[in-house]
C-alpha atoms as a PDB file:
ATOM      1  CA  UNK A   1      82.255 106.544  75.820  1.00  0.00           C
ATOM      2  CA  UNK A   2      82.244 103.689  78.543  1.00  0.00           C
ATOM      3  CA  UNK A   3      80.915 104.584  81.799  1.00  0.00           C
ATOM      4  CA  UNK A   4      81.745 102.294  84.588  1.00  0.00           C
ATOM      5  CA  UNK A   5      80.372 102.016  88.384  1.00  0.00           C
ATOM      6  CA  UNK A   6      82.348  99.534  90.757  1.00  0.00           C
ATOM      7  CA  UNK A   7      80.480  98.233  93.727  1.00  0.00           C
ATOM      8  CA  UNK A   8      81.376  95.632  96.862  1.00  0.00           C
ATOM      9  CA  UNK A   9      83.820  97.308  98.801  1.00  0.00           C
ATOM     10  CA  UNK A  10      83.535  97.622 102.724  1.00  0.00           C
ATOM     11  CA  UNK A  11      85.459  96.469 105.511  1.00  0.00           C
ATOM     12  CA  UNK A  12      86.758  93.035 106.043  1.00  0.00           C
ATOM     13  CA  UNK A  13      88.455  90.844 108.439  1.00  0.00           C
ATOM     14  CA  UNK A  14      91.786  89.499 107.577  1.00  0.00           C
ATOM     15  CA  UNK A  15      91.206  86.103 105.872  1.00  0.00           C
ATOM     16  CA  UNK A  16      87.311  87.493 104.476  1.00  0.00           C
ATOM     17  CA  UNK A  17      86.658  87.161 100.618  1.00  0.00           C
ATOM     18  CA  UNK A  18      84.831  90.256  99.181  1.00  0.00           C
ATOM     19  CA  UNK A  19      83.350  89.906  95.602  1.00  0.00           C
ATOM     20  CA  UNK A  20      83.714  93.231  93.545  1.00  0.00           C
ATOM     21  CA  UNK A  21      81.344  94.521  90.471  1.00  0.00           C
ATOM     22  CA  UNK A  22      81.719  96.770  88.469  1.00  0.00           C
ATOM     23  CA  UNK A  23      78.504  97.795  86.048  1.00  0.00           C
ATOM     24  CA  UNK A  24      79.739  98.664  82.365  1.00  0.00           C
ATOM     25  CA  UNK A  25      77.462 101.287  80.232  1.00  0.00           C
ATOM     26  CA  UNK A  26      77.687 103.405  76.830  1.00  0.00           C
ATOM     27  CA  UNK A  27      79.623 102.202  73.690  1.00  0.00           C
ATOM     28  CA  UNK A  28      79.955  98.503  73.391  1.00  0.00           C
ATOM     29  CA  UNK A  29      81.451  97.378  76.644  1.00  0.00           C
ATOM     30  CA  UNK A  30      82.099  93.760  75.244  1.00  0.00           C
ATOM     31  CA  UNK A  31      84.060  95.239  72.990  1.00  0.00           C
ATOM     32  CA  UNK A  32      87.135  96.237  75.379  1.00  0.00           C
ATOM     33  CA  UNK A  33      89.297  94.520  77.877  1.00  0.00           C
ATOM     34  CA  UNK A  34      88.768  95.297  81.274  1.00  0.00           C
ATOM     35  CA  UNK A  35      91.015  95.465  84.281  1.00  0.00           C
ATOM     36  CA  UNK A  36      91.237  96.534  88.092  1.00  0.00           C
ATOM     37  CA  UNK A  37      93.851  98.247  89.625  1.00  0.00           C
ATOM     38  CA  UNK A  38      94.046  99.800  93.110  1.00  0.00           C
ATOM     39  CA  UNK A  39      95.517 102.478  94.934  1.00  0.00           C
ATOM     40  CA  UNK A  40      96.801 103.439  98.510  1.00  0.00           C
ATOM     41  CA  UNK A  41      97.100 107.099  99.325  1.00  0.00           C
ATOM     42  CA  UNK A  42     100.382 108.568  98.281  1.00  0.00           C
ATOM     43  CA  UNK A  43     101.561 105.727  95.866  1.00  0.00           C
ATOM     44  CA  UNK A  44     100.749 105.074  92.529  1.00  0.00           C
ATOM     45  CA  UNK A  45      97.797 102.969  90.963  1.00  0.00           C
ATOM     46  CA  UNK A  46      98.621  99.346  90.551  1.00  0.00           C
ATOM     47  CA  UNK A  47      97.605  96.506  88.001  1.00  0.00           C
ATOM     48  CA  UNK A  48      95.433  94.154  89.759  1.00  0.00           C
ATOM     49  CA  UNK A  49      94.013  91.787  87.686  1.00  0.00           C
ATOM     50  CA  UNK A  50      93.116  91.715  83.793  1.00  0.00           C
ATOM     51  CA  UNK A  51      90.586  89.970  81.410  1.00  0.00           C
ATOM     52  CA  UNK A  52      90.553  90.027  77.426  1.00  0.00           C
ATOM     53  CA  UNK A  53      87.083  91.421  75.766  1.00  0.00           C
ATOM     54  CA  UNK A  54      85.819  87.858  75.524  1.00  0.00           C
ATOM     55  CA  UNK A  55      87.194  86.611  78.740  1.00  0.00           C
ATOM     56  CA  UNK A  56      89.083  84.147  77.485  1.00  0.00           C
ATOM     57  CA  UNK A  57      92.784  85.190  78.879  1.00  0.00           C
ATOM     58  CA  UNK A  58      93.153  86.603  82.086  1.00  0.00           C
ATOM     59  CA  UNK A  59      96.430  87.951  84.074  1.00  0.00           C
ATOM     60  CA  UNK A  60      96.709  89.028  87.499  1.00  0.00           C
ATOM     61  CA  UNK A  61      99.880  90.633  89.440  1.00  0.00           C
ATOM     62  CA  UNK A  62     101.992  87.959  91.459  1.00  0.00           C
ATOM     63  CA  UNK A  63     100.529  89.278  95.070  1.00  0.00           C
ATOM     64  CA  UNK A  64      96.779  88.211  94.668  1.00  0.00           C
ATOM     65  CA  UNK A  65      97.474  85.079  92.188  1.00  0.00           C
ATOM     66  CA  UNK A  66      95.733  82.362  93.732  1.00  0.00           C
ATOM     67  CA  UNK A  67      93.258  84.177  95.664  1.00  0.00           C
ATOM     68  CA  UNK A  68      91.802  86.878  93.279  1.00  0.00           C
ATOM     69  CA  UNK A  69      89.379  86.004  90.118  1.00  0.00           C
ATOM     70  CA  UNK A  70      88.165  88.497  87.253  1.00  0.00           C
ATOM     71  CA  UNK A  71      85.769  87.615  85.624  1.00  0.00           C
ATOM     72  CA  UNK A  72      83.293  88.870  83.183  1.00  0.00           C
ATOM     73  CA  UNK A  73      79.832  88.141  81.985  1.00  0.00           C
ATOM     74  CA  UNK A  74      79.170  89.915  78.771  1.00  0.00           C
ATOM     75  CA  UNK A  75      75.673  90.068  78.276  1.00  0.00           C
ATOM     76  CA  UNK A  76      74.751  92.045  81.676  1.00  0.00           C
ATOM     77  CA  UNK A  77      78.288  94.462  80.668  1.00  0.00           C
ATOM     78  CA  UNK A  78      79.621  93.076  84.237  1.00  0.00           C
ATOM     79  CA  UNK A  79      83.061  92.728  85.552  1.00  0.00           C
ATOM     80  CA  UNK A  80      83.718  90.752  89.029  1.00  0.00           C
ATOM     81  CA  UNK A  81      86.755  90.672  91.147  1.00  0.00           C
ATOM     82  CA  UNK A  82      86.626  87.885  93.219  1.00  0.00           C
ATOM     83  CA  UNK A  83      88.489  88.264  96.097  1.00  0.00           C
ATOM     84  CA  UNK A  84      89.883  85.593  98.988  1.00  0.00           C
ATOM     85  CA  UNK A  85      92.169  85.289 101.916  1.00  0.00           C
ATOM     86  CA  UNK A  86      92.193  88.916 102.172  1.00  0.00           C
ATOM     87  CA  UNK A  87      94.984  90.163 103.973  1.00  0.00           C
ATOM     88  CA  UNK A  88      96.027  94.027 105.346  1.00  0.00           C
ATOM     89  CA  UNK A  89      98.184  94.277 102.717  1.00  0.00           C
ATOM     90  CA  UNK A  90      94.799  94.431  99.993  1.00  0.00           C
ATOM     91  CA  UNK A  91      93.365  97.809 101.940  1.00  0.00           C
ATOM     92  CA  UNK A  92      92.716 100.147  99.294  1.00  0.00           C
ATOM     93  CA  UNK A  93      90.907 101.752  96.676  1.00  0.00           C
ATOM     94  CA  UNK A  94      89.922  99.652  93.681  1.00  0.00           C
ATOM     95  CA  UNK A  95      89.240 100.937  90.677  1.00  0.00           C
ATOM     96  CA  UNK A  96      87.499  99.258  87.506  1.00  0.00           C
ATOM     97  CA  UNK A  97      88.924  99.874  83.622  1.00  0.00           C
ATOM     98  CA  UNK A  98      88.478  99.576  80.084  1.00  0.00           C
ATOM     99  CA  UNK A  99      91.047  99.322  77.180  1.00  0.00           C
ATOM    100  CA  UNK A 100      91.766  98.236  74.056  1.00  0.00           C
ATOM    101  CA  UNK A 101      94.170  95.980  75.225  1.00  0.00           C
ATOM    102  CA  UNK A 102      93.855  92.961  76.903  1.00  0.00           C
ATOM    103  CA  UNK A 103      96.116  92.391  80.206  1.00  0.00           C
ATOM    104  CA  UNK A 104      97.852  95.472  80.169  1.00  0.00           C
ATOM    105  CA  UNK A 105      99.782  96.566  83.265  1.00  0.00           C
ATOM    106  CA  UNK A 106     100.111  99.914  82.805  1.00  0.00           C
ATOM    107  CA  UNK A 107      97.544 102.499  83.620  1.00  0.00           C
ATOM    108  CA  UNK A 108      98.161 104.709  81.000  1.00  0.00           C
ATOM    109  CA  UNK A 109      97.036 101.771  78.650  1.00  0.00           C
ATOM    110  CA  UNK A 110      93.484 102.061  79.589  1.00  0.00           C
ATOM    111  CA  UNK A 111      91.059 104.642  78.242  1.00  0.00           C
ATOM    112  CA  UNK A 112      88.122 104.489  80.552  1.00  0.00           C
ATOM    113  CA  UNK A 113      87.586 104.454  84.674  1.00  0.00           C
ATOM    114  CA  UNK A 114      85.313 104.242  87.328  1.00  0.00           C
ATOM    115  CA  UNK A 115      85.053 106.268  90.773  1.00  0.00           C
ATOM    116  CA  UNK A 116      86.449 103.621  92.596  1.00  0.00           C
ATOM    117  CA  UNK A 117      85.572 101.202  95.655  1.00  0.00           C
ATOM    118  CA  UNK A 118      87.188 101.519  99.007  1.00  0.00           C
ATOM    119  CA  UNK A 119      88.268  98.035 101.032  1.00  0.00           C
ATOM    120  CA  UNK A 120      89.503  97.713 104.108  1.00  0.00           C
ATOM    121  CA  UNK A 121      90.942  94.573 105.426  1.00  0.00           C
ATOM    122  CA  UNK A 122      91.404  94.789 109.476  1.00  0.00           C
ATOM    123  CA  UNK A 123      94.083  92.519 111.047  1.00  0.00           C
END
């Protein structure tokens, strides 16, 4: 078992960077590949960004390239989620996740999640 606790969220202006955390316990978190997706009410949960268990390959969907980072430092079991030039569009609830696989899009494909982290971008 993985437990994980994400952290950071509040409200933002439009064009405010935000730095997410999310706090990785239990069996071995080094050993997985972590992700964060995020979800709006009434739609489903979407890939964010991804990292590989040793942080060396990382993938992000095309809407935040450029202004999000993951990022991962293995010997505290932390994952961040750098986040600039938020917009509106980035208002939701972000969730942190562990797999086996590294960059995988699909929600399905991870095996372990946290509560989740509201942010709100105002225009």
């Amino acid at each position: 078992q993985v437990q994980l606790v994400e952290s950071g969220g509040g409200l933002v202006q439009a064009g405010d960077s935000l730095r997410l955390s999310c706090a990785a316990s239990g069996r071995t978190p080094s050993n997985y590949a972590m992700g964060w997706f995020r979800q709006v009410p009434g739609m489903e949960r979407e890939f964010v960004a991804g990292i590989s268990s040793a942080g060396l390959n990382t993938c992000y969907t095309d809407s935040v390239k450029g202004r999000f980072t993951i990022s991962r430092d293995n010997a505290n079991n932390t994952v961040y989620l750098q986040m600039n030039s938020l917009s509106p569009e980035d208002t939701a609830v972000y969730f942190c996740t562990a797999g086996l696989l590294g960059c995988a899009r699909r929600s399905a494909q991870y095996r372990y999640w946290g509560q989740g982290t509201q942010v709100t971008v105002s225009s």
